[in-house]
Every structure is written in structure tokens, then in C-alpha cells.
C-alpha atoms as a PDB file:
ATOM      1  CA  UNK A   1      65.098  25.095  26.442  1.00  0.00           C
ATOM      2  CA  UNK A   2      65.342  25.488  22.758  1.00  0.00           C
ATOM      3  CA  UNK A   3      63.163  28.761  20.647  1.00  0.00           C
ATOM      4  CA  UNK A   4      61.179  27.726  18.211  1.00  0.00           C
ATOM      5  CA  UNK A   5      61.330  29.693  15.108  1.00  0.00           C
ATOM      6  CA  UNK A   6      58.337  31.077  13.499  1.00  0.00           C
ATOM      7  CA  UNK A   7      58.528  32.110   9.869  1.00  0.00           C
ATOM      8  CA  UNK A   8      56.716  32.759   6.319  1.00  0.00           C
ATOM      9  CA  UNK A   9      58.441  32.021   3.454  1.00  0.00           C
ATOM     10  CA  UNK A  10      56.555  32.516  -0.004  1.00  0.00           C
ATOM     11  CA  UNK A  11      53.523  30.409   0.905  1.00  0.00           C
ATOM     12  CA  UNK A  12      55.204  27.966   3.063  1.00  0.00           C
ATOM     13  CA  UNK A  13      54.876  29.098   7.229  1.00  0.00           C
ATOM     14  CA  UNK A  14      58.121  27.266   8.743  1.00  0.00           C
ATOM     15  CA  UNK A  15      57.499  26.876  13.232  1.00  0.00           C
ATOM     16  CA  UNK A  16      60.513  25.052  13.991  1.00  0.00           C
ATOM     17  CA  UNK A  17      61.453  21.767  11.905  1.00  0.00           C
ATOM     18  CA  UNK A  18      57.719  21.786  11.050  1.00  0.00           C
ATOM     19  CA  UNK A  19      55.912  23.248   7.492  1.00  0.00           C
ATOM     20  CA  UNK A  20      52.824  23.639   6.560  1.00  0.00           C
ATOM     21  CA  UNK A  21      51.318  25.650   3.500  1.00  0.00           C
ATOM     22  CA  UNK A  22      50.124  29.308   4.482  1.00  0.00           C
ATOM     23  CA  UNK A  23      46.414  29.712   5.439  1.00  0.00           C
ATOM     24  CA  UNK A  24      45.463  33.684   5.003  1.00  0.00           C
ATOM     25  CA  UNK A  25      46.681  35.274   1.618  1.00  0.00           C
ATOM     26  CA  UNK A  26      48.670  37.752   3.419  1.00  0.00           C
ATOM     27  CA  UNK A  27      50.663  35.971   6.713  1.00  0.00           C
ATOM     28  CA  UNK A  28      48.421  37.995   8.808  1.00  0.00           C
ATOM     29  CA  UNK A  29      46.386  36.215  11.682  1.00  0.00           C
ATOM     30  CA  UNK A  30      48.399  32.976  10.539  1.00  0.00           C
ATOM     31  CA  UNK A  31      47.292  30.423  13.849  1.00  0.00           C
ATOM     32  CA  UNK A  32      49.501  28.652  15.539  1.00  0.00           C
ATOM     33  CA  UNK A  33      47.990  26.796  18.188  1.00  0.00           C
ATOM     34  CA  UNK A  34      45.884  29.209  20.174  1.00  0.00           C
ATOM     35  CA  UNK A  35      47.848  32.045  18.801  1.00  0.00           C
ATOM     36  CA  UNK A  36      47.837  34.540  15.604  1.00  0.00           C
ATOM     37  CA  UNK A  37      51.145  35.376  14.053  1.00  0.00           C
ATOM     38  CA  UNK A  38      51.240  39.395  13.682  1.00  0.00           C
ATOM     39  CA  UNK A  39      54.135  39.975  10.716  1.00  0.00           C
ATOM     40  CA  UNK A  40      54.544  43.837  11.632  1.00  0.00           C
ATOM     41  CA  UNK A  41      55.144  42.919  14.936  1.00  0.00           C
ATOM     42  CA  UNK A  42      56.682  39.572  14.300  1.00  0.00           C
ATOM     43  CA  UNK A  43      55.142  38.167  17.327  1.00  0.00           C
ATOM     44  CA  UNK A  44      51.806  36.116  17.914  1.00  0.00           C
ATOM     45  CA  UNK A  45      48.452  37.773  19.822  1.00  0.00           C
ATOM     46  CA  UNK A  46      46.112  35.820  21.907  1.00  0.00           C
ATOM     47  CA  UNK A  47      43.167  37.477  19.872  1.00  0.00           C
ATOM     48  CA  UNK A  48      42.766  38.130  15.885  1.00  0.00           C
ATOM     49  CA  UNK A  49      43.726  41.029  14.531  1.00  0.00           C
ATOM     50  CA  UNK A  50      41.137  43.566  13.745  1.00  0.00           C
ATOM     51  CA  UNK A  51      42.371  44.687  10.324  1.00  0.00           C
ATOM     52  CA  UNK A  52      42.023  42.530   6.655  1.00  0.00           C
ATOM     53  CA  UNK A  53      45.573  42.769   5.969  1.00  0.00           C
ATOM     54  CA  UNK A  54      48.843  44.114   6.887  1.00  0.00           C
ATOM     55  CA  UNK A  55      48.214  47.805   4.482  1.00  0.00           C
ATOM     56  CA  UNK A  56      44.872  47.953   6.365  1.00  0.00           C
ATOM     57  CA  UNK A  57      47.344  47.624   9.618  1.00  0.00           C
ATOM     58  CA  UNK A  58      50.005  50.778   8.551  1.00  0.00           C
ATOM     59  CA  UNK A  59      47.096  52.429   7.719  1.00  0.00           C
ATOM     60  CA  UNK A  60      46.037  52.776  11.118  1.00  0.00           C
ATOM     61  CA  UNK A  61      49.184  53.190  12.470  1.00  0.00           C
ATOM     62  CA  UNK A  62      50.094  55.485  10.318  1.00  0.00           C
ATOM     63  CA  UNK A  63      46.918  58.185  10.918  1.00  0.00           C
ATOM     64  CA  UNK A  64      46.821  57.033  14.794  1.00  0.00           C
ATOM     65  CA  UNK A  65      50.819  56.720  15.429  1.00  0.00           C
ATOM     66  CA  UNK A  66      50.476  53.637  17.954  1.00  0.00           C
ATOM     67  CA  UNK A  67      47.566  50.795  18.135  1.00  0.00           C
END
């Protein structure tokens, strides 16, 4: 069973031999079927993300340490 390979590159998001243009300005909360692509983590969440962008994100995780 093969990984598929999620990436964003400029404004083009690249999941497997697939492209499509980017949706959010920032890669953050990009969907992919029922999923949200996280860039700091570089893994997808079930729900959005609670934060406007990824700054908004080290922010928080900068004053708080974990989230």
C-alpha cells in the first residue's frame, strides 16, 4: 500500500499525482477530503484549526508551550 504525499508548493497543493490550486492564503486548514492539512504539524486534523493563520498558531504555542 502506497503513501500518498501531501504538499504545498507556491500556490499549487500537490496529494499524490493530483494538483489543484491552493484554497486558504496561508496552507493552513487546506481540506482534503474530510480532513484539514496543519503545515506546523505537517499532518491533517479531523476538525479546523482554531487560529487565522500559521503566526496566529506560534503565537499560541509560543506563550502556552504545547496546544
Amino acid at each position: 500500500m502506497a503513501i500518498i504525499s501531501f504538499s504545498i508548493l507556491g500556490n499549487v497543493v500537490h496529494f499524490g499525482a493530483r494538483e489543484r490550486q491552493r484554497l486558504s492564503a496561508t496552507g493552513c486548514n487546506e481540506p482534503y477530503k474530510d480532513r484539514y492539512w496543519c503545515p506546523r504539524k505537517k499532518w491533517f486534523n479531523k476538525e479546523l484549526c482554531p487560529f487565522a493563520c500559521k503566526r496566529e498558531c506560534e503565537n499560541y504555542l509560543a506563550m502556552c508551550g504545547s496546544l
